[in-house]
N, C-alpha and C. Protein backbone atom coordinates (compact mmCIF):
# COMPACT_ATOMS: atom_id res chain seq x y z
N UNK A 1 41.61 -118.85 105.98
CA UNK A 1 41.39 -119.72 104.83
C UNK A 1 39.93 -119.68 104.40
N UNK A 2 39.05 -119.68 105.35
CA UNK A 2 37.54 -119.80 104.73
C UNK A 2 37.57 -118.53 104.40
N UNK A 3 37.81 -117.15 104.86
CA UNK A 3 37.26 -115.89 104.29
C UNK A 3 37.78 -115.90 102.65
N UNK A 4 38.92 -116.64 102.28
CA UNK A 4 39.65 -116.14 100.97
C UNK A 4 38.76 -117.57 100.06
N UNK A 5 37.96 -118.28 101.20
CA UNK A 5 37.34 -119.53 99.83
C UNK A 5 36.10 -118.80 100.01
N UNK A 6 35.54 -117.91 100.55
CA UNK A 6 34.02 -117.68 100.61
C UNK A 6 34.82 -115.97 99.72
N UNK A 7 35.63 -115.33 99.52
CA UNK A 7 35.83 -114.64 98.45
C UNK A 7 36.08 -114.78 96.99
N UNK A 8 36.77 -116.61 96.62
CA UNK A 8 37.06 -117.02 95.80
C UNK A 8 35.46 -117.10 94.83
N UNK A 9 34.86 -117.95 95.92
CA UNK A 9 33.40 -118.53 95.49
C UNK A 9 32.56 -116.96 94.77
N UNK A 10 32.81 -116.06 95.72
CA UNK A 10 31.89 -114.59 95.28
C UNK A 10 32.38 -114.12 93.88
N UNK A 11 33.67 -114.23 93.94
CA UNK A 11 34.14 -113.66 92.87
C UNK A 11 33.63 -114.70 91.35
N UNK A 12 33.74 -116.06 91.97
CA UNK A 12 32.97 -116.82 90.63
C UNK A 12 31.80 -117.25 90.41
N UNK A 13 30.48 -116.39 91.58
CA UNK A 13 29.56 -116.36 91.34
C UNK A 13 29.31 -114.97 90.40
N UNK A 14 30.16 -113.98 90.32
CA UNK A 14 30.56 -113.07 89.25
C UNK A 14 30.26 -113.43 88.30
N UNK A 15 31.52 -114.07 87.92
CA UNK A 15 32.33 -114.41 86.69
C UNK A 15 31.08 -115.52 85.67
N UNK A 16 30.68 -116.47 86.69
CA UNK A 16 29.62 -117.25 86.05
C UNK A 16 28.39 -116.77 85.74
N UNK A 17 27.55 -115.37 86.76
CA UNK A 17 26.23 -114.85 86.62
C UNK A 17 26.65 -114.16 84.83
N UNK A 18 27.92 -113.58 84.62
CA UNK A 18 28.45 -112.98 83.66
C UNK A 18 28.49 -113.91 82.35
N UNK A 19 28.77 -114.82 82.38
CA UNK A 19 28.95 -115.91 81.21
C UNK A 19 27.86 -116.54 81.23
N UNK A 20 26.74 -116.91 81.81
CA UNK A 20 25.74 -117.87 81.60
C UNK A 20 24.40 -116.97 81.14
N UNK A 21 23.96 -117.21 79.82
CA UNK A 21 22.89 -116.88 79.83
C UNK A 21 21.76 -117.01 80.28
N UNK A 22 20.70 -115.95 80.12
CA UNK A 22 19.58 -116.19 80.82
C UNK A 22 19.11 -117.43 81.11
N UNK A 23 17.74 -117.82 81.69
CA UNK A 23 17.21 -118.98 82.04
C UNK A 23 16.15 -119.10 81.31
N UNK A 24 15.73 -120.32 80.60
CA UNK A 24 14.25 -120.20 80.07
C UNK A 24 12.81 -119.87 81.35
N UNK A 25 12.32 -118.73 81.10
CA UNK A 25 11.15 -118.34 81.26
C UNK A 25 10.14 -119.67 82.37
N UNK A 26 10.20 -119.16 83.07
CA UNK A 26 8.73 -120.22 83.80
C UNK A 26 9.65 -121.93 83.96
N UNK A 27 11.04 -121.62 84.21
CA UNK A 27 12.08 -122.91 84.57
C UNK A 27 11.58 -122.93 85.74
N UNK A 28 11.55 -124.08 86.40
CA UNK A 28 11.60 -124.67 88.14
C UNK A 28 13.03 -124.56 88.30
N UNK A 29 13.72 -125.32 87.80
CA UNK A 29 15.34 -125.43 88.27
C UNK A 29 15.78 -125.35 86.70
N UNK A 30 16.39 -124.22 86.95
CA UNK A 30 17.42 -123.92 85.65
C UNK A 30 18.16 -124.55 85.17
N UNK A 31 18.93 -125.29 84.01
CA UNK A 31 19.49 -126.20 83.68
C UNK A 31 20.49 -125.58 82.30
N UNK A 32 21.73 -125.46 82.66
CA UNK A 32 22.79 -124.82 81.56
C UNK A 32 24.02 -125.91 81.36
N UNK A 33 24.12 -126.00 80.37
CA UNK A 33 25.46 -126.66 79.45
C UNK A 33 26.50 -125.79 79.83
N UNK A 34 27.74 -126.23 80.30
CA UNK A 34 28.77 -125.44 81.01
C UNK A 34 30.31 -126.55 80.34
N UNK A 35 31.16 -125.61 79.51
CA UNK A 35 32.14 -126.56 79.09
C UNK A 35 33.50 -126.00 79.86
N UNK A 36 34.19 -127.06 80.15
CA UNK A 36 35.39 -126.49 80.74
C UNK A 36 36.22 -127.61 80.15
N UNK A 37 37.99 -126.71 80.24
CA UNK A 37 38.94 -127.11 79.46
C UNK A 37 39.71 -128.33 80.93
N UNK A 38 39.52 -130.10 80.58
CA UNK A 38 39.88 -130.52 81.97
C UNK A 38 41.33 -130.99 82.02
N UNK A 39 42.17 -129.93 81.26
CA UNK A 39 43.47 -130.20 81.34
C UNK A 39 44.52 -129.13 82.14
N UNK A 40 43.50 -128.39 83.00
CA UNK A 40 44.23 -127.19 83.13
C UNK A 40 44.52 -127.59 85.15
N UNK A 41 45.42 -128.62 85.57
CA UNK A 41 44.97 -128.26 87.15
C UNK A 41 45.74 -127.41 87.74
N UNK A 42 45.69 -127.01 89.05
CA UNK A 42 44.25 -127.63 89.88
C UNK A 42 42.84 -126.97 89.42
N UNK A 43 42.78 -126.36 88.63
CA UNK A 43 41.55 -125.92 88.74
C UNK A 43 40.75 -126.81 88.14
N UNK A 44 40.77 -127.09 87.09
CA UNK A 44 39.84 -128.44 86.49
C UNK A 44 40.66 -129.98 85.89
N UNK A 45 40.24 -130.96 86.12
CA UNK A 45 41.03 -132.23 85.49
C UNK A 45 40.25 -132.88 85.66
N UNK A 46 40.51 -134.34 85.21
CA UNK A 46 39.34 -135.17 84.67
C UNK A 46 40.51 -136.57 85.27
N UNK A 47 39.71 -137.57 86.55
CA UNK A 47 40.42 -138.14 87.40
C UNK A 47 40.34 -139.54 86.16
N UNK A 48 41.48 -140.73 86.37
CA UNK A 48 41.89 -141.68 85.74
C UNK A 48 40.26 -142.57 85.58
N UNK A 49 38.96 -142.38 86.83
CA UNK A 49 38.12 -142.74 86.90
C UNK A 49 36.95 -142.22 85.71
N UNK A 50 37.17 -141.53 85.58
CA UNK A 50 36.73 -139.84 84.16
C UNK A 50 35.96 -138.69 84.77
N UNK A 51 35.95 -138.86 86.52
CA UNK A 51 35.71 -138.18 87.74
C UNK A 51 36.25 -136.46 86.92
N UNK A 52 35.33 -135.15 87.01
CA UNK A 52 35.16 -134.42 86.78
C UNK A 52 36.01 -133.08 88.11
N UNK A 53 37.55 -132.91 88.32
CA UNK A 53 37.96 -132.82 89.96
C UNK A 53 38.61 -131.08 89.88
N UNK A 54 39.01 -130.51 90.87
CA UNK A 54 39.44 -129.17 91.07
C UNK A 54 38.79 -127.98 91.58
N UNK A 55 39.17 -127.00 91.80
CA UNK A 55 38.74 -125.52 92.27
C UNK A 55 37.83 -125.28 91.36
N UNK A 56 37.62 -125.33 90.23
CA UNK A 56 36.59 -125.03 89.27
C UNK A 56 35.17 -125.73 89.81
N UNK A 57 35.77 -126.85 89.26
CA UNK A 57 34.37 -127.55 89.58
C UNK A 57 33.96 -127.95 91.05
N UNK A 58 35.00 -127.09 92.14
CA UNK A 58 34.43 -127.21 93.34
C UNK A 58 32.97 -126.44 93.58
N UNK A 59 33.79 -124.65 93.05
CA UNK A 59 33.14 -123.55 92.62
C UNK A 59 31.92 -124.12 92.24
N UNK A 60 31.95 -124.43 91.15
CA UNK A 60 30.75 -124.81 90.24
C UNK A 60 29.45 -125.48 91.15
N UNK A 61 29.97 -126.52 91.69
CA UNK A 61 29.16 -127.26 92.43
C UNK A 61 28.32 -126.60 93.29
N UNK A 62 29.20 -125.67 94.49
CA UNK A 62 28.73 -124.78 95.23
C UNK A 62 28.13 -123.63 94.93
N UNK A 63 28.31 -123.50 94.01
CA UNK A 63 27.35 -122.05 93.42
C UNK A 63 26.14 -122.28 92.95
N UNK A 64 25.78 -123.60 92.09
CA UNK A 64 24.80 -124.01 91.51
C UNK A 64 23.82 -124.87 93.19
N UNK A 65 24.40 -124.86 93.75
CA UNK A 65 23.24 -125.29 95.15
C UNK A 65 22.60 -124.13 95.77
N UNK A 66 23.78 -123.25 95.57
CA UNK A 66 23.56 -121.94 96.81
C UNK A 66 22.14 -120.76 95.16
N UNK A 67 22.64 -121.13 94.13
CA UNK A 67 21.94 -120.42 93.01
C UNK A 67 20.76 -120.97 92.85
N UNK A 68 20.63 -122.15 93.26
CA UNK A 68 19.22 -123.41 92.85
C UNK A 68 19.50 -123.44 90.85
N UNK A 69 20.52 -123.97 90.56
CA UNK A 69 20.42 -124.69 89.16
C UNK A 69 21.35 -126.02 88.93
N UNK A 70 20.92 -126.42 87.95
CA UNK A 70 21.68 -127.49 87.98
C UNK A 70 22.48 -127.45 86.51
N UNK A 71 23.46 -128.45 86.13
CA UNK A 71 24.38 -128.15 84.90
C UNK A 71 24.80 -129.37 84.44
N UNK A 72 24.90 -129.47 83.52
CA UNK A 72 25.79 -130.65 82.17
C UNK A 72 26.85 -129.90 81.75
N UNK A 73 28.28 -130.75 82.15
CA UNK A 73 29.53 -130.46 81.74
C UNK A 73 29.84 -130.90 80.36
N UNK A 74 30.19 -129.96 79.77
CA UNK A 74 30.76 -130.57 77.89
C UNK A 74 32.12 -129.74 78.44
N UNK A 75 32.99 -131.14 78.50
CA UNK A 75 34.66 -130.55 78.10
C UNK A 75 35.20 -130.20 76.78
N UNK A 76 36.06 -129.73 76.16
CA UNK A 76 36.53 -129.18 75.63
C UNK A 76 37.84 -128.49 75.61
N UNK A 77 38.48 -128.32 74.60
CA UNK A 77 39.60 -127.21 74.82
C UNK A 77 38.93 -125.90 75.34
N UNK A 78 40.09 -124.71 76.18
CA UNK A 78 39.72 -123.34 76.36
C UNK A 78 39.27 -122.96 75.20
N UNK A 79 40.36 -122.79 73.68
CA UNK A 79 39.47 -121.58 72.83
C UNK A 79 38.32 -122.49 71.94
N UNK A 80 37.91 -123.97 72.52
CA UNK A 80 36.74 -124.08 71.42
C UNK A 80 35.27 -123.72 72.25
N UNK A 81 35.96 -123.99 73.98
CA UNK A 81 34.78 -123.49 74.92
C UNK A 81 34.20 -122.30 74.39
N UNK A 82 35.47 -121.43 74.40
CA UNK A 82 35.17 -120.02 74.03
C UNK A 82 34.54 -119.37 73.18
N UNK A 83 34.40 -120.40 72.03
CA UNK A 83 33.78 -119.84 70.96
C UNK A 83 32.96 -120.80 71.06
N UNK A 84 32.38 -121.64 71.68
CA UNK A 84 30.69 -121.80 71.88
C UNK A 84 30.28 -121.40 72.52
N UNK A 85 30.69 -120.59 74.00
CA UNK A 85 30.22 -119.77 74.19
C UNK A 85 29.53 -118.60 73.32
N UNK A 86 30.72 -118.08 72.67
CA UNK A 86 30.18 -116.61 71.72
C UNK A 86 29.03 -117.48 70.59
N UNK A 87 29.01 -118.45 70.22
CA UNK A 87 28.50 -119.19 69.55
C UNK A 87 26.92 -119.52 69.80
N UNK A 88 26.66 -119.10 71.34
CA UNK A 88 25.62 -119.80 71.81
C UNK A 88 25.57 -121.15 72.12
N UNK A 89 26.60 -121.77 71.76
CA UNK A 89 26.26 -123.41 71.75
C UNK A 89 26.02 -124.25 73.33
N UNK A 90 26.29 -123.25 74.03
CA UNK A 90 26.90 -123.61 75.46
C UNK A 90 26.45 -122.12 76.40
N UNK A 91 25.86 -122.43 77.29
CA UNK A 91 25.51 -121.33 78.20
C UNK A 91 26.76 -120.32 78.65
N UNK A 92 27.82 -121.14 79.66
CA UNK A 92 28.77 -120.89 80.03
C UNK A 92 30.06 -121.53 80.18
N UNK A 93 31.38 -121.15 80.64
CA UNK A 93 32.74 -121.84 80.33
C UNK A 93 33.09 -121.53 82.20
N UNK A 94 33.88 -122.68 82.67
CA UNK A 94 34.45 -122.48 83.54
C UNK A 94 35.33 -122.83 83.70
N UNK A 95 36.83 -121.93 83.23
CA UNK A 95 37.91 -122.45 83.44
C UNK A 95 39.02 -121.53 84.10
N UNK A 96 39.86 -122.16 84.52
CA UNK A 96 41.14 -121.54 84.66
C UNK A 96 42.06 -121.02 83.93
N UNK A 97 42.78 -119.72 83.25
CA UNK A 97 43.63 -119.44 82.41
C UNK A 97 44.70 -118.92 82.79
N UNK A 98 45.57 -118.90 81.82
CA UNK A 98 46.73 -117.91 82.33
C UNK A 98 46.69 -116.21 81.98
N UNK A 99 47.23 -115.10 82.38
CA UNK A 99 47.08 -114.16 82.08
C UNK A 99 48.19 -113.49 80.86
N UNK A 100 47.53 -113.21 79.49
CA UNK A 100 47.95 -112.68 78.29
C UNK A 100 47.91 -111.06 78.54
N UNK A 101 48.57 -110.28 77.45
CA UNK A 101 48.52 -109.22 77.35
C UNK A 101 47.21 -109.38 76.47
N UNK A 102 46.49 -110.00 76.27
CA UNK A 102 45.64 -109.87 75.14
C UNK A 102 44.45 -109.57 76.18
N UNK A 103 44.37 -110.85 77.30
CA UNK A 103 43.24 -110.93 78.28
C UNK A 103 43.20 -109.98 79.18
N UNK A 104 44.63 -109.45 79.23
CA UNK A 104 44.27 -108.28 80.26
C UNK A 104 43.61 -107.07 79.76
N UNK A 105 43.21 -106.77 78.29
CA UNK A 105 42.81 -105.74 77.70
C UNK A 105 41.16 -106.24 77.59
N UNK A 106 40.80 -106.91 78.49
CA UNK A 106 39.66 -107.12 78.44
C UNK A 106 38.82 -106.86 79.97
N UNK A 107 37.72 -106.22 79.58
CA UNK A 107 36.88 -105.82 81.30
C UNK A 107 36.79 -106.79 81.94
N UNK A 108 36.27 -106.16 83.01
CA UNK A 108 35.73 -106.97 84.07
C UNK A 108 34.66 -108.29 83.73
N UNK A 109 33.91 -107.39 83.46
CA UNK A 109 32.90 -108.39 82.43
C UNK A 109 32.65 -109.15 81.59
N UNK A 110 34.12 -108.94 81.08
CA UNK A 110 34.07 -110.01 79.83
C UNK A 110 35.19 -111.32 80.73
N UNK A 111 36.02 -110.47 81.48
CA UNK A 111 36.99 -111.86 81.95
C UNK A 111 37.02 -111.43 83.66
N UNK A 112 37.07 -113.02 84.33
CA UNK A 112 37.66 -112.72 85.46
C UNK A 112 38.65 -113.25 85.57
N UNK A 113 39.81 -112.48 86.39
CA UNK A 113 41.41 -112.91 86.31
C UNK A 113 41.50 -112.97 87.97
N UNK A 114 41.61 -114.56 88.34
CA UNK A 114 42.29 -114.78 89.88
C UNK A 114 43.73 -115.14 89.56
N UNK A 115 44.32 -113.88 90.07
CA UNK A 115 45.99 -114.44 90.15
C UNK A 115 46.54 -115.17 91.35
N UNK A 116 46.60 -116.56 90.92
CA UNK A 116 47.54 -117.53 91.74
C UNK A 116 48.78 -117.37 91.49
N UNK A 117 49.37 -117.71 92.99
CA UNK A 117 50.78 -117.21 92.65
C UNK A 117 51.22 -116.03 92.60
N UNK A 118 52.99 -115.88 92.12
CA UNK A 118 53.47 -114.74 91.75
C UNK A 118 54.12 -115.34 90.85
């Protein structure tokens, strides 16, 4: 179980070095706007408390300690994340999706696909 959560984590220290833009220049602790869609669980949901909960934002948490940055969550739907991302409006997106024929025609680099399940 820990080797496949310390592979999960690698793979979305990937996926996030990939989506987050650079850092401003001469930062102490880096600081990025990160929107995720919190209707999608387990990976992200938003608890009755307005508690921020799931594999996503476990990820998130742990990557940004082990990376030294810190982050402000803006929720959102997936495709409006998406296009503030491309937008600039937002550093990076961290969410969970399902797999399209559309997304699978996309690299490595542009998407990472963890298949849960069968």
């Amino acid at each position: 179980m820990r080797k496949w959560l310390m592979s999960l984590i690698a793979f979305a220290s990937l996926a996030i070095g990939v989506t987050i833009s650079s850092p401003a220049v001469h930062a102490a602790t880096p600081n990025y706007t990160i929107t995720t869609d919190t209707t999608f669980p387990p990976f992200e949901f938003q608890t009755d408390k307005g508690d921020y909960r799931g594999i996503d934002m476990d990820m998130l948490k742990e990557i940004s300690k082990r990376e030294n940055f810190t982050y402000n969550l803006k929720p959102m739907s997936f495709n409006a994340g998406v296009q503030a991302v491309q937008a600039g409006q937002v550093d990076g997106i961290v969410a969970g999706m399902s797999i399209t024929d559309e997304r699978k025609k996309c690299s490595i680099s542009e998407l990472l696909i963890i298949k849960v399940g069968s």
